[in-house]
Protein backbone atom coordinates (compact mmCIF):
# COMPACT_ATOMS: atom_id res chain seq x y z
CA UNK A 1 0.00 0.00 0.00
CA UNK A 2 1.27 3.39 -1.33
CA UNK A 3 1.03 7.09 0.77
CA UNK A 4 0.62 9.75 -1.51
CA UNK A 5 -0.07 13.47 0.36
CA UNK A 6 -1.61 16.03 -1.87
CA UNK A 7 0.24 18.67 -3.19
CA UNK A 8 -1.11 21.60 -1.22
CA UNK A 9 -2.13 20.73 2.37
CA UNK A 10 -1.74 21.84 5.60
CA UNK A 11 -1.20 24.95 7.38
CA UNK A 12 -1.77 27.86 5.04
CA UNK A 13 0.37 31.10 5.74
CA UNK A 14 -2.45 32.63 8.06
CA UNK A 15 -2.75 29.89 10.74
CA UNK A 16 1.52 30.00 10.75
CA UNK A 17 1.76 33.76 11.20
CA UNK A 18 -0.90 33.16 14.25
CA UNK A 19 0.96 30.47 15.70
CA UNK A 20 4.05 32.19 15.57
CA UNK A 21 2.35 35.67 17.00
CA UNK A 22 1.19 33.57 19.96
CA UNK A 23 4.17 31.67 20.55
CA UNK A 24 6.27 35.00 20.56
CA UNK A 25 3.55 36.46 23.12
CA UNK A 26 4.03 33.15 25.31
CA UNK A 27 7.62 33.09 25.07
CA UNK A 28 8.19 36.66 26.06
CA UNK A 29 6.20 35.93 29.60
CA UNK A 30 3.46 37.09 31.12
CA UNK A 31 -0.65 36.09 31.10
CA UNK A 32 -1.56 35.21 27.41
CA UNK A 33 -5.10 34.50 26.35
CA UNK A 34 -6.69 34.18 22.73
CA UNK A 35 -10.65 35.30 21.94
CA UNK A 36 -12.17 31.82 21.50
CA UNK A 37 -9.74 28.96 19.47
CA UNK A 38 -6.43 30.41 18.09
CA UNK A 39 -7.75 28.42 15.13
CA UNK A 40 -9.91 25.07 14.54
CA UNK A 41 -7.73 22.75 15.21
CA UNK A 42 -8.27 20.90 18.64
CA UNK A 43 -4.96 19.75 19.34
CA UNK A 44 -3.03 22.64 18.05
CA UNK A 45 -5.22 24.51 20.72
CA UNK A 46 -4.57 22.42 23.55
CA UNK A 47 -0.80 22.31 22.54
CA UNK A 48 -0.96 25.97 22.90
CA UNK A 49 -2.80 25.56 26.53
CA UNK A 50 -0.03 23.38 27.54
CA UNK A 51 2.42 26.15 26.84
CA UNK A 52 0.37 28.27 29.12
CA UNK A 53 -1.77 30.23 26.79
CA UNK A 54 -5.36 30.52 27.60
CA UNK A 55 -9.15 30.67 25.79
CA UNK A 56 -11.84 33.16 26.69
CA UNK A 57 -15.39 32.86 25.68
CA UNK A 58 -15.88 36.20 25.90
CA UNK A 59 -13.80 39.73 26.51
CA UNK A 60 -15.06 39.85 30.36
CA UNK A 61 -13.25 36.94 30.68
CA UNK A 62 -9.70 38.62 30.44
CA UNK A 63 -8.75 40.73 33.11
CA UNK A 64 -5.27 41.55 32.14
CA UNK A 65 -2.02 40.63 29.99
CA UNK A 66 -2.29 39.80 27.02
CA UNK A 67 -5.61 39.18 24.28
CA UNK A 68 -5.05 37.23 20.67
CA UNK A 69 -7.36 37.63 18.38
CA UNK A 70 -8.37 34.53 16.49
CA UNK A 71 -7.52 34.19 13.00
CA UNK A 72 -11.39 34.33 12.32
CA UNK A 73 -11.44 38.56 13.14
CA UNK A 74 -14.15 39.79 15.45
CA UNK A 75 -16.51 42.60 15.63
CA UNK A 76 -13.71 45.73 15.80
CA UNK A 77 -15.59 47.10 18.67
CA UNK A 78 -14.33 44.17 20.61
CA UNK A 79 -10.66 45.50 19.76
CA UNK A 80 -11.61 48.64 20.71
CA UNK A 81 -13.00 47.31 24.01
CA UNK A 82 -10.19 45.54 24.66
CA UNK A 83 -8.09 48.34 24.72
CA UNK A 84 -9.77 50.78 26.63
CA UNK A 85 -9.46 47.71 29.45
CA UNK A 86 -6.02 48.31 29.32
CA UNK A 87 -4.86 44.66 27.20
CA UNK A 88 -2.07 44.20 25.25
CA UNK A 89 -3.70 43.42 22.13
CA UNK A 90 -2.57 41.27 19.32
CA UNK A 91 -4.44 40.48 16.19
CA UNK A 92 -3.57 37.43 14.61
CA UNK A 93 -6.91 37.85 11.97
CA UNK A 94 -5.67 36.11 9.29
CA UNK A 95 -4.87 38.96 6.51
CA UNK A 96 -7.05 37.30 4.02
CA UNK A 97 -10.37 37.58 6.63
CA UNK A 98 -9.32 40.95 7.17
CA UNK A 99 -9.12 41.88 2.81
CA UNK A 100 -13.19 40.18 3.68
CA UNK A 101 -13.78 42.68 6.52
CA UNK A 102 -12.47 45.63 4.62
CA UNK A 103 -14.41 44.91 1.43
CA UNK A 104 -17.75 44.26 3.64
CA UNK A 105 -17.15 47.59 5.17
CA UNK A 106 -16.44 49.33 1.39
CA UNK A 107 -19.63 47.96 0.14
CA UNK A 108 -21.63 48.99 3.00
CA UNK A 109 -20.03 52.70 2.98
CA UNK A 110 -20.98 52.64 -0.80
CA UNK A 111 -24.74 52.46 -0.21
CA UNK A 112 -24.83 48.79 -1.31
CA UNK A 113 -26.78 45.64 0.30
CA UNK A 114 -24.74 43.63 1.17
CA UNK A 115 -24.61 39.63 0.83
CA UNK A 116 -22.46 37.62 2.96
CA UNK A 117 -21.54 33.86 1.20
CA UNK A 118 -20.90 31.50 4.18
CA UNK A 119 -22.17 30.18 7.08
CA UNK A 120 -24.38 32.69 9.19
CA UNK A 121 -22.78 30.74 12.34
CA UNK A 122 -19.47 30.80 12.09
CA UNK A 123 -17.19 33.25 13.64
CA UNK A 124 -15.76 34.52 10.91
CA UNK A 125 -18.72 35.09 8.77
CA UNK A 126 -19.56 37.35 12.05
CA UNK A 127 -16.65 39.45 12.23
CA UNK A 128 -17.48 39.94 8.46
CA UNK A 129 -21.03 41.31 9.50
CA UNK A 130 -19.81 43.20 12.15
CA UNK A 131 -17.85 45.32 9.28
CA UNK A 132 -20.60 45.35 7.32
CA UNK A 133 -22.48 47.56 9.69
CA UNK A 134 -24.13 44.46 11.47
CA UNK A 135 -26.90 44.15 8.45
CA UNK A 136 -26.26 41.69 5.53
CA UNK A 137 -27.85 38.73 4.14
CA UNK A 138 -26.29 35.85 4.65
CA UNK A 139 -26.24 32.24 2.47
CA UNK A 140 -24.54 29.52 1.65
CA UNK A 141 -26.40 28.72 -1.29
CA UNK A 142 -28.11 30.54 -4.17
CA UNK A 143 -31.34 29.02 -3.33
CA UNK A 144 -30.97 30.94 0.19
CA UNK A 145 -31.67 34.10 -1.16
CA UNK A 146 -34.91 35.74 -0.40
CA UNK A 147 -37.12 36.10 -2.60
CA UNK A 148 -37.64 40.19 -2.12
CA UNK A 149 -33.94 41.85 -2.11
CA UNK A 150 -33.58 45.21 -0.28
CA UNK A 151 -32.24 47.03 -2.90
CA UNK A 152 -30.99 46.82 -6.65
CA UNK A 153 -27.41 47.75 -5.89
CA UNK A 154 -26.02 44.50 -4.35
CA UNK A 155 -22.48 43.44 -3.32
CA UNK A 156 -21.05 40.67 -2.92
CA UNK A 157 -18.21 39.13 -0.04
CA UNK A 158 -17.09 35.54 0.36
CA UNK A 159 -16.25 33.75 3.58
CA UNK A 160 -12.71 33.05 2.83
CA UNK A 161 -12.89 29.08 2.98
CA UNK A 162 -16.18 29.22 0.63
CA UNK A 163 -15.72 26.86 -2.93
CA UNK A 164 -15.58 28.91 -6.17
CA UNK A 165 -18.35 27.09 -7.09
CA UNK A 166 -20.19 28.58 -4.41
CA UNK A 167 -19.58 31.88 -5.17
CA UNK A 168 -20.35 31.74 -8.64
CA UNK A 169 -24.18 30.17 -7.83
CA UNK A 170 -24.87 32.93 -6.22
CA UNK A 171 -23.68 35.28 -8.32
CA UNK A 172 -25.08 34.06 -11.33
CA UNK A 173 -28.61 34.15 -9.51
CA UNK A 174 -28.28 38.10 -8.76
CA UNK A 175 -27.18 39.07 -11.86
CA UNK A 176 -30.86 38.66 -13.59
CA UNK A 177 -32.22 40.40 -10.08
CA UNK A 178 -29.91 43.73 -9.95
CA UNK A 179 -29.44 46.86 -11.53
CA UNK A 180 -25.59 47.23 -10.03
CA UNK A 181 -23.72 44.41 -8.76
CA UNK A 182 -20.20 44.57 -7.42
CA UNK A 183 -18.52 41.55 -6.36
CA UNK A 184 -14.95 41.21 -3.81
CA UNK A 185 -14.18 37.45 -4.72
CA UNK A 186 -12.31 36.91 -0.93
CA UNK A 187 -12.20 33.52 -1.59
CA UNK A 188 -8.12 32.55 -0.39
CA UNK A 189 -6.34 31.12 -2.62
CA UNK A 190 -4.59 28.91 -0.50
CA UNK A 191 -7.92 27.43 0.30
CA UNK A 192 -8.58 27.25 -3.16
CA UNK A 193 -5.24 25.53 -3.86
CA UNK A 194 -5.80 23.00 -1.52
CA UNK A 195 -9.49 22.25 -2.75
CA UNK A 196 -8.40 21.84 -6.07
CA UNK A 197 -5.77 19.53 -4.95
CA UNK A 198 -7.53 17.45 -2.85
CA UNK A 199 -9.94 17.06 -5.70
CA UNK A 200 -7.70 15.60 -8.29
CA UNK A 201 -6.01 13.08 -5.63
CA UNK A 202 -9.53 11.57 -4.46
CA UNK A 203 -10.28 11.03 -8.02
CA UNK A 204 -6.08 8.77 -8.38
CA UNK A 205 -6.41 6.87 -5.09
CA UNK A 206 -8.74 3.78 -3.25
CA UNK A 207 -9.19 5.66 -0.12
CA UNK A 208 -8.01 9.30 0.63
CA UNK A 209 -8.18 10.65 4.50
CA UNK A 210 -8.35 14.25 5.13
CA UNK A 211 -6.81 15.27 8.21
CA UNK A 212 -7.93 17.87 10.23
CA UNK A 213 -10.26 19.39 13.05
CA UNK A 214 -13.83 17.94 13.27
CA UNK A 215 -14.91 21.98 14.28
CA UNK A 216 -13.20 23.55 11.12
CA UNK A 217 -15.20 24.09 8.12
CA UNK A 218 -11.95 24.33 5.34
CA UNK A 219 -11.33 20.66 6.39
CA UNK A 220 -14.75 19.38 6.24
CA UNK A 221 -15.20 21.10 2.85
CA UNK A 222 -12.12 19.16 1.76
CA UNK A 223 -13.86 15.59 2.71
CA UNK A 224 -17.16 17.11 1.19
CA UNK A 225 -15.06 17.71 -2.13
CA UNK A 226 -13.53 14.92 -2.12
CA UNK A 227 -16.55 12.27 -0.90
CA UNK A 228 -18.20 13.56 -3.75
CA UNK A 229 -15.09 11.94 -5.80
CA UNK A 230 -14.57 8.99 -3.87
CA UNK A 231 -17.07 7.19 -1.44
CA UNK A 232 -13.82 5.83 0.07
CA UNK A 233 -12.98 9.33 1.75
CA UNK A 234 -12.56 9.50 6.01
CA UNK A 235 -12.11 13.20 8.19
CA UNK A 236 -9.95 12.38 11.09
CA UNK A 237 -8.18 14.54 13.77
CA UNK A 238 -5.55 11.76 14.58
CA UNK A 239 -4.29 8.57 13.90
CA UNK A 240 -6.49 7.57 16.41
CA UNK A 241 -9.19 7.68 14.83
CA UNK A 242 -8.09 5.27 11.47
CA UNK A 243 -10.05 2.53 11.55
CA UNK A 244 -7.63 -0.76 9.32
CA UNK A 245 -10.73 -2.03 7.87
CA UNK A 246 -10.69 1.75 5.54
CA UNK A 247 -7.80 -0.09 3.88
CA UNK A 248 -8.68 -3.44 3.10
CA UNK A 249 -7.92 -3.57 -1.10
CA UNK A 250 -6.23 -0.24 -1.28
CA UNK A 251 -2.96 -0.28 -3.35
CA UNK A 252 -3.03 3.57 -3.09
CA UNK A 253 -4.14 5.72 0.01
CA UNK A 254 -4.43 9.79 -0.10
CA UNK A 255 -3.50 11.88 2.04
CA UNK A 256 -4.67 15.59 2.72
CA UNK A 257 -5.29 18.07 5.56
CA UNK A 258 -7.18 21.53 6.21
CA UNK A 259 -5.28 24.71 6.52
CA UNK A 260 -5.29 24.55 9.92
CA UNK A 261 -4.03 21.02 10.77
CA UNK A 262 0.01 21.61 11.60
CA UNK A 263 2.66 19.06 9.67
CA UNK A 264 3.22 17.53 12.46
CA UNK A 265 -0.46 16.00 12.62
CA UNK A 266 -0.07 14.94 9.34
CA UNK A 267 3.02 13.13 9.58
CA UNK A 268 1.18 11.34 12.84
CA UNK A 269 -1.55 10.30 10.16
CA UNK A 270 1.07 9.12 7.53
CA UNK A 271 3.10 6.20 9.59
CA UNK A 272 -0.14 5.26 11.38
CA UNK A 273 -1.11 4.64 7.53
CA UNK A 274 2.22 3.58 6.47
CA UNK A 275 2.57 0.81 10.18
CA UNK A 276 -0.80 -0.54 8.74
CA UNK A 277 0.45 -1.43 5.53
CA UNK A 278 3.17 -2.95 6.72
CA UNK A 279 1.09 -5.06 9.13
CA UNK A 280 -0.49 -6.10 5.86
């Protein structure tokens, strides 16, 4: 049995520059605490806990030191907030969520409606409203649009993770519906990248396992993408979770991950794979 990883996977250059802000903050001493998960990635969040960095729910539950911000953004007024309390704050918003929140707040300051593609419950499809002035319509689909717009200028942002495919859907249903439509495609492309690879892998392998936090919706589109290819497909977290009868048959097994799963999680995966076939 054969291990082949896909070409793009892994941590994407967001979740490294957050890692690295946070281990900088925890290596320089003093109380560090992050707004919710650094990123969604359970055990890269409990590695960070074991280094002595903490998670809040919420703001008034940081007292002093030191406050991340999550790579998903936040509402700014929780920045601001956070600051007039006195904390050291550091914003580890991925730069790619922040391009989002800057074209959801030039839309809104242009007079547009504005509609959000992503999922209304995750956090940074929120920090994305919160730029847009707190009113947007969100969907994931183009069938979630209502069936009354508020206005006939409409633009467009993209939760970062969101497929292309996605995007376009919706687009193509405004189009007909609008007099002006402007469109901020702030789609990443490393996401992109590592759709597109996972894609063509599911379709060369028996069984492909995507690696990567149950909680984090890049990774979960990845084994969505590539079910869709290859009923053979399994989202794990760790080696733990591989289960030998996946293999039974397989000459060739793929390998991929979410951008927030670290290498070393990956590796983990790969010789649990690679000490299975050699059980064989």
């Amino acid at each position: 049995m054969r291990v082949v990883v896909a070409k793009h996977a892994g941590v994407c250059y967001g979740v490294e520059r957050a890692l690295k802000l946070v281990g900088e903050a925890a290596a320089a001493g003093g109380e560090v605490t992050t707004l919710g998960p650094l990123i969604h990635n359970p055990q890269a969040v409990a590695a960070l806990e074991r280094s002595g960095v903490g998670v809040a729910k919420s703001l008034d539950e940081v007292s002093s030191g030191t406050l991340v911000i999550r790579t998903h953004g936040v509402d700014p007024a929780v920045i601001r907030s956070a600051e007039r309390r006195g904390l050291n704050v550091i914003d580890a918003t991925c730069p790619f969520v922040g391009a989002a929140h800057a074209c959801a707040a030039d839309l809104a300051a242009g007079g547009y409606a504005v509609v959000i593609v992503g999922e209304s419950d995750h956090p940074e499809v929120e920090g994305i409203l919160a730029h847009a002035g707190g009113e947007a319509i969100i969907v994931q689909r183009a069938s979630d649009l209502p069936s009354r717009l508020p206005a006939r200028r409409i633009g467009v942002v993209v939760q970062t993770t969101q497929p292309p495919a996605v995007l376009a859907e919706v687009v193509d249903a405004l189009l007909p519906r609008v007099s002006e439509l402007r469109v901020c495609n702030t789609i990443c492309s490393a996401t992109a990248k590592r759709q597109e690879s996972a894609a063509r892998l599911a379709d060369e392998v028996d069984v492909i396992v995507v690696v990567g936090g149950h909680n984090s919706g890049n990774t979960t589109r990845l084994a969505e993408i590539c079910l869709v290819r290859n009923e053979r497909t399994h989202h794990v977290e760790t080696a733990d979770e591989l289960d030998e009868a996946w293999f039974r048959g397989a000459e060739v097994v793929g390998v991929t991950a979410g951008a927030s799963t670290p290498d070393e999680q990956i590796r983990g995966v790969i010789s649990a794979i690679e000490a299975l076939a050699g059980d064989e």
